[in-house]
Protein backbone atom coordinates (compact mmCIF):
# COMPACT_ATOMS: atom_id res chain seq x y z
CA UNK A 1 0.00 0.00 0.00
CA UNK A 2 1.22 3.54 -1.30
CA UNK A 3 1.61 6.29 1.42
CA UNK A 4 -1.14 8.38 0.15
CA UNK A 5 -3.15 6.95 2.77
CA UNK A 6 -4.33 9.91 4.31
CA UNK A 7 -4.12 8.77 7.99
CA UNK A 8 -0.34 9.14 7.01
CA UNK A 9 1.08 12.35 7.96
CA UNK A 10 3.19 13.70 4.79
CA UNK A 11 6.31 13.93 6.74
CA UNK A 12 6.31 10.18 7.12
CA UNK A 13 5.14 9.69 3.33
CA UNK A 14 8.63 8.13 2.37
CA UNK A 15 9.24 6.20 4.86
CA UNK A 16 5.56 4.59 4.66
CA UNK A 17 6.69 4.12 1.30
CA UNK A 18 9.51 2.14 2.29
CA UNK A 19 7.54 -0.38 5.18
CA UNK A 20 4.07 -0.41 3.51
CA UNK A 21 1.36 1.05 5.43
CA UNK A 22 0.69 -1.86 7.78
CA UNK A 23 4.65 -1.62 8.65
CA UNK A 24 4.29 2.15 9.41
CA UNK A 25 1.41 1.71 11.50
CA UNK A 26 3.68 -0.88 13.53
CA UNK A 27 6.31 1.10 14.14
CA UNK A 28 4.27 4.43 15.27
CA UNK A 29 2.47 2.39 17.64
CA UNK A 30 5.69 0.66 19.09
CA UNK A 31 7.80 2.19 22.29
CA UNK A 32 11.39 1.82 21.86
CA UNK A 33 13.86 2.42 24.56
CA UNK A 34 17.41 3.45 24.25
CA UNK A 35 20.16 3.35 27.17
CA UNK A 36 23.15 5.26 26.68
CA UNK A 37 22.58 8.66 24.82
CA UNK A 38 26.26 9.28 23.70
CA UNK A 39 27.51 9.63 20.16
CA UNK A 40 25.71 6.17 19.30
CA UNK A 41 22.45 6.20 21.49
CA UNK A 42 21.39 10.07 20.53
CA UNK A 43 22.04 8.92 16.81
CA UNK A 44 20.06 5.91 16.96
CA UNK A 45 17.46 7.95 19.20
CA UNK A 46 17.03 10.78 16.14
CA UNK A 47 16.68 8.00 13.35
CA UNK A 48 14.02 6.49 15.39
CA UNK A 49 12.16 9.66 16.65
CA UNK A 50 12.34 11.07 12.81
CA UNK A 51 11.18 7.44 10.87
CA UNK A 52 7.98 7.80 13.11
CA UNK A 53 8.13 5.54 16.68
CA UNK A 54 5.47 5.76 18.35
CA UNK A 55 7.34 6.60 21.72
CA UNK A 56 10.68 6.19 23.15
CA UNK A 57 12.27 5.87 26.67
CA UNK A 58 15.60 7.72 26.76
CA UNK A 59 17.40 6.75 29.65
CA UNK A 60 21.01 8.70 31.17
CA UNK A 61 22.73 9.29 33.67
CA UNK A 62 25.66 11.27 32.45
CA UNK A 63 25.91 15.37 31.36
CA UNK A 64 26.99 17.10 28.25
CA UNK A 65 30.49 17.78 28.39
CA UNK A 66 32.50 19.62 26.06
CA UNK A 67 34.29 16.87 24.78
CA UNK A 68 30.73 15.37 24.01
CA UNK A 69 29.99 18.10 21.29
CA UNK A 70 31.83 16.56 18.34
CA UNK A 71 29.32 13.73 18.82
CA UNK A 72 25.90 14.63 19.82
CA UNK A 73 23.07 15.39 16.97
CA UNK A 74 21.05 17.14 19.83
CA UNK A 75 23.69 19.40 22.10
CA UNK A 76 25.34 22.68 21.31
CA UNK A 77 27.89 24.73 23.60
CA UNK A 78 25.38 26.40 25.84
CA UNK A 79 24.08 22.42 27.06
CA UNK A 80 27.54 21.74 28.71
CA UNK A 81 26.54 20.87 32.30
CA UNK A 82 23.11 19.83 31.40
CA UNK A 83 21.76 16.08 31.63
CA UNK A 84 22.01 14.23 28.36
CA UNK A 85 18.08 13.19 28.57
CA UNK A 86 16.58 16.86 29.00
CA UNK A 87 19.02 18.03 26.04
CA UNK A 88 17.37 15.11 23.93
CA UNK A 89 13.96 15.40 25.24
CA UNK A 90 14.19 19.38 24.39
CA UNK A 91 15.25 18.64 20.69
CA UNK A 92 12.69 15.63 20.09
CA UNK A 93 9.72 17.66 21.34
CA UNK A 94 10.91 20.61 19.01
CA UNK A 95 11.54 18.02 15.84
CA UNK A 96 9.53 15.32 16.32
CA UNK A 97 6.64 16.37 18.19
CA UNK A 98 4.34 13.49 17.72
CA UNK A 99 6.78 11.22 19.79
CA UNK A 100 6.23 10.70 23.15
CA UNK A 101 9.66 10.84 24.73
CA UNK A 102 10.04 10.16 28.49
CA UNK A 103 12.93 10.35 30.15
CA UNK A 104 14.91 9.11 33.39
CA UNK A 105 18.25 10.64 34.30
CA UNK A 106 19.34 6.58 35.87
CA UNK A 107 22.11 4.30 36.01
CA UNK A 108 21.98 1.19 34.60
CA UNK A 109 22.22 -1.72 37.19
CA UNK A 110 20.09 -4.76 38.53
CA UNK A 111 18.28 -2.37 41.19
CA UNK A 112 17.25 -0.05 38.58
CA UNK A 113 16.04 -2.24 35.86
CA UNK A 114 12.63 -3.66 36.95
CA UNK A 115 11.54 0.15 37.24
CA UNK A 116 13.21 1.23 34.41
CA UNK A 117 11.49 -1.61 32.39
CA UNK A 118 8.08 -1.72 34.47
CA UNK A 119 6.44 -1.21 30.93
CA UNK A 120 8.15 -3.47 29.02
CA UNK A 121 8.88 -1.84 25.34
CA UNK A 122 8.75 -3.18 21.81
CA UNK A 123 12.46 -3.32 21.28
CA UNK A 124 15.52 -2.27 23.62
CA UNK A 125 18.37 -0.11 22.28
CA UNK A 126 21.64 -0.63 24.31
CA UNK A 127 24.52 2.27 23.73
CA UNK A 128 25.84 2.31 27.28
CA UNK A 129 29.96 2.40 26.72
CA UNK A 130 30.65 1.30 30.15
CA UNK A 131 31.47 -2.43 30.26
CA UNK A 132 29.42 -3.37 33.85
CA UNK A 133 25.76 -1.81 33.52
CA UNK A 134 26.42 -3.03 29.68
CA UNK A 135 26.13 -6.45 30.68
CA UNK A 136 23.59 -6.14 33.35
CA UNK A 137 21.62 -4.72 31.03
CA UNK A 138 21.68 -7.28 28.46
CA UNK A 139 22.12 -10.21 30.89
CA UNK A 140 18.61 -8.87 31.75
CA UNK A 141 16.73 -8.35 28.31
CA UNK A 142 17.68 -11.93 27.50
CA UNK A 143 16.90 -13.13 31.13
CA UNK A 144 13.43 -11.39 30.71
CA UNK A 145 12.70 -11.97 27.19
CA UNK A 146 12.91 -8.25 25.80
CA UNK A 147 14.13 -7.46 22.43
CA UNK A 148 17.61 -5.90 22.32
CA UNK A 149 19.87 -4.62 19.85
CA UNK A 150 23.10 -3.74 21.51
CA UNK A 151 25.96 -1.35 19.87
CA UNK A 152 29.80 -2.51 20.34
CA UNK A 153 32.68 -0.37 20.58
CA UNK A 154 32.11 3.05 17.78
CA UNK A 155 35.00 5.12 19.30
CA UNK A 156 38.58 4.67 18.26
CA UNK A 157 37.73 3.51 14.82
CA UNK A 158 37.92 5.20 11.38
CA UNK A 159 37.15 3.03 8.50
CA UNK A 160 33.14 2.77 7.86
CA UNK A 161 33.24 -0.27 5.49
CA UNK A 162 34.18 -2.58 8.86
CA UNK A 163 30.47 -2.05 10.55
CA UNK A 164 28.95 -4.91 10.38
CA UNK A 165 25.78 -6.40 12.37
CA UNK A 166 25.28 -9.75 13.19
CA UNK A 167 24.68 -12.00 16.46
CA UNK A 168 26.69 -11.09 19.53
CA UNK A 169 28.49 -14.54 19.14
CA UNK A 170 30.15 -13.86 15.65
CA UNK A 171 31.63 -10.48 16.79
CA UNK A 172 35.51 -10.63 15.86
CA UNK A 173 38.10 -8.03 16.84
CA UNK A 174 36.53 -5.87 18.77
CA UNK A 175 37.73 -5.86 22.10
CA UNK A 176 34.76 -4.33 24.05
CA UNK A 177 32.74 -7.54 22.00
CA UNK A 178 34.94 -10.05 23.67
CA UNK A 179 34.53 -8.49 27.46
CA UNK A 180 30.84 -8.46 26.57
CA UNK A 181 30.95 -12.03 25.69
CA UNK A 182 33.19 -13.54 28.54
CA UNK A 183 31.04 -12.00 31.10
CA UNK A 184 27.40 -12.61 29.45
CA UNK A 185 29.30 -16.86 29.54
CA UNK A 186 29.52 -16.34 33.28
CA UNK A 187 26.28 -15.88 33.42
CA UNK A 188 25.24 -18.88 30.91
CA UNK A 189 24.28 -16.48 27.87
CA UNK A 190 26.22 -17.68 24.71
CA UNK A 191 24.00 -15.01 22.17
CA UNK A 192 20.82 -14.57 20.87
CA UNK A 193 20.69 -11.08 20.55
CA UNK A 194 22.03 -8.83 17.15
CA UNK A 195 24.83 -6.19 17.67
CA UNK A 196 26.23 -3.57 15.62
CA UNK A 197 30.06 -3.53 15.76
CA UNK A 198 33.35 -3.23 13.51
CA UNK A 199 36.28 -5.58 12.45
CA UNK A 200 38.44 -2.80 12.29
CA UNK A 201 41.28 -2.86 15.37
CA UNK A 202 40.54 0.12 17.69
CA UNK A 203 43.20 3.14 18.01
CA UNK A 204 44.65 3.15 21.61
CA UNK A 205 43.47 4.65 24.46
CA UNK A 206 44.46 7.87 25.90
CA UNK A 207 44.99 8.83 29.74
CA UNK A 208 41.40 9.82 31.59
CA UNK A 209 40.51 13.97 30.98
CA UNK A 210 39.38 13.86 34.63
CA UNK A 211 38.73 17.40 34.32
CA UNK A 212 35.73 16.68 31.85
CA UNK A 213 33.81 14.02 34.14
CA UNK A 214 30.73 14.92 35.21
CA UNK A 215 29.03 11.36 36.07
CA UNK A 216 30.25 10.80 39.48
CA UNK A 217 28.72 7.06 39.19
CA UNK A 218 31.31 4.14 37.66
CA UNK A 219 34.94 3.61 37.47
CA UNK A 220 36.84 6.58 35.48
CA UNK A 221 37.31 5.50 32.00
CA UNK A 222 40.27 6.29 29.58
CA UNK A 223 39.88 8.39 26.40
CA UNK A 224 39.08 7.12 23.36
CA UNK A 225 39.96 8.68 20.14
CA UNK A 226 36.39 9.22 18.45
CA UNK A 227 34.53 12.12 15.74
CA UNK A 228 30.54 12.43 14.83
CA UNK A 229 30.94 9.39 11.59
CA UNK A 230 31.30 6.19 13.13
CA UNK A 231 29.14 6.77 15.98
CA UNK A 232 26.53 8.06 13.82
CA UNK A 233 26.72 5.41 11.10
CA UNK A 234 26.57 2.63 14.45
CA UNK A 235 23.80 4.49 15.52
CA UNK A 236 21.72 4.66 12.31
CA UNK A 237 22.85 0.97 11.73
CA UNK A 238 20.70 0.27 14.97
CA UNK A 239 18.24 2.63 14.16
CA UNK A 240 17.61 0.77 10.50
CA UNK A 241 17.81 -2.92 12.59
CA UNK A 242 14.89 -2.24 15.08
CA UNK A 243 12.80 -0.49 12.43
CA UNK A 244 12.76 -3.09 9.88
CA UNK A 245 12.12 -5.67 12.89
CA UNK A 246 9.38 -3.28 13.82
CA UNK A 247 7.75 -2.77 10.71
CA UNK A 248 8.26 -6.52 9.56
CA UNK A 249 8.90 -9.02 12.62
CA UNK A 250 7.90 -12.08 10.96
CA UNK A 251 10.13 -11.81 7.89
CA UNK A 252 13.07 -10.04 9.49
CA UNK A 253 12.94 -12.25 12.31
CA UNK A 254 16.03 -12.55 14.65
């Protein structure tokens, strides 16, 4: 069915187009949420927001930093200091004002996840870059049966032809993959859930800016090397994943 359906807001008239009406209607009535609004989660929250979702929990704990800006679709110099989720929120309402967006300035870990996930959504997004609450959360989307699409490591990297998504299990190279893996083991998960992540070998890390921390929750973390592409093109890789799982769930499948 063409897009012309005038139910169909114009602005959405391509991407109707692209999923057929009955997959449009899916994915505006589906809530996803995405953990970890950082140069990969704010990315994959945009696509989402702007190909029509019905509604999306953003969830944050962290500030904009100046470092942040040469990553973030949503912040600008005068956000530094402000939490990630209202920055987002702010933008989303202006842009895409027909998604519900709620928000929840949290950290991720096995306390917070039954309220986080009290209403369970369609699909789960995970961009959190810290290795613990990474695997908590996923340890608990598989433990609880909730769809997740987790992003590996986007910083460090350079060369956009290595993305590549596939099961967590087949991930090669990256390093942040392998840590993912060896703990999710320990916990008797071997896969079942898609990542996005790259072949390419990472650049090295640098020594922590401690100066730029805001987040006083979690160990302090080293600097990684990183610009707006490859976080982007991870987070419109997810973005593209959960929509075409949205809009056709049967076909698409895993």
């Amino acid at each position: 069915m063409k897009s012309d359906d005038s139910k169909i807001p114009a602005r959405f008239g391509r991407t109707a187009d692209l999923y057929g009406a009955q997959g449009f209607a899916r994915i505006r009535t589906a809530t996803v949420a995405v953990l970890g609004l950082g140069g990969v989660g704010s990315h994959a929250a945009l696509a989402l927001a702007r190909s029509g979702v019905g509604e999306l929990l953003l969830v944050d704990f962290d500030q904009v930093t100046a470092s942040s800006l040469n990553r973030s679709p949503f912040a600008g110099l005068a956000d530094i200091g402000r939490d990630k989720v209202a920055v987002a929120a702010e933008c989303l309402a202006r842009t895409c004002p027909d998604t519900v967006v709620t928000t929840r300035r949290d950290f991720v870990h096995e306390d917070s996840l039954p309220d986080i996930f009290a209403k369970p959504p369609d699909w789960v997004v995970d961009a959190i870059d810290s290795l613990n609450p990474k695997v908590t959360l996923l340890a608990y989307c598989v433990q609880n049966d909730l769809q997740v699409l987790s992003s590996m490591g986007a910083a460090s990297r350079r060369d956009f032809t290595r993305v590549r998504v596939g099961d967590v299990s087949e991930t090669t190279v990256c390093p942040l993959a392998s840590q993912v893996r060896q703990r999710l083991r320990r916990r008797g998960i071997d896969g079942g859930f898609l990542c996005v992540y790259s072949t390419e070998k990472p650049a090295a890390a640098l020594p922590p800016d401690l100066g730029d921390r805001t987040c006083d929750r979690g160990r302090v973390r080293n600097r990684l090397p990183s610009q707006m592409s490859l976080p982007g093109i991870f987070g419109y890789a997810v973005a593209a994943a959960v929509l075409d799982r949205l809009a056709e769930p049967d076909r698409v499948g895993h």
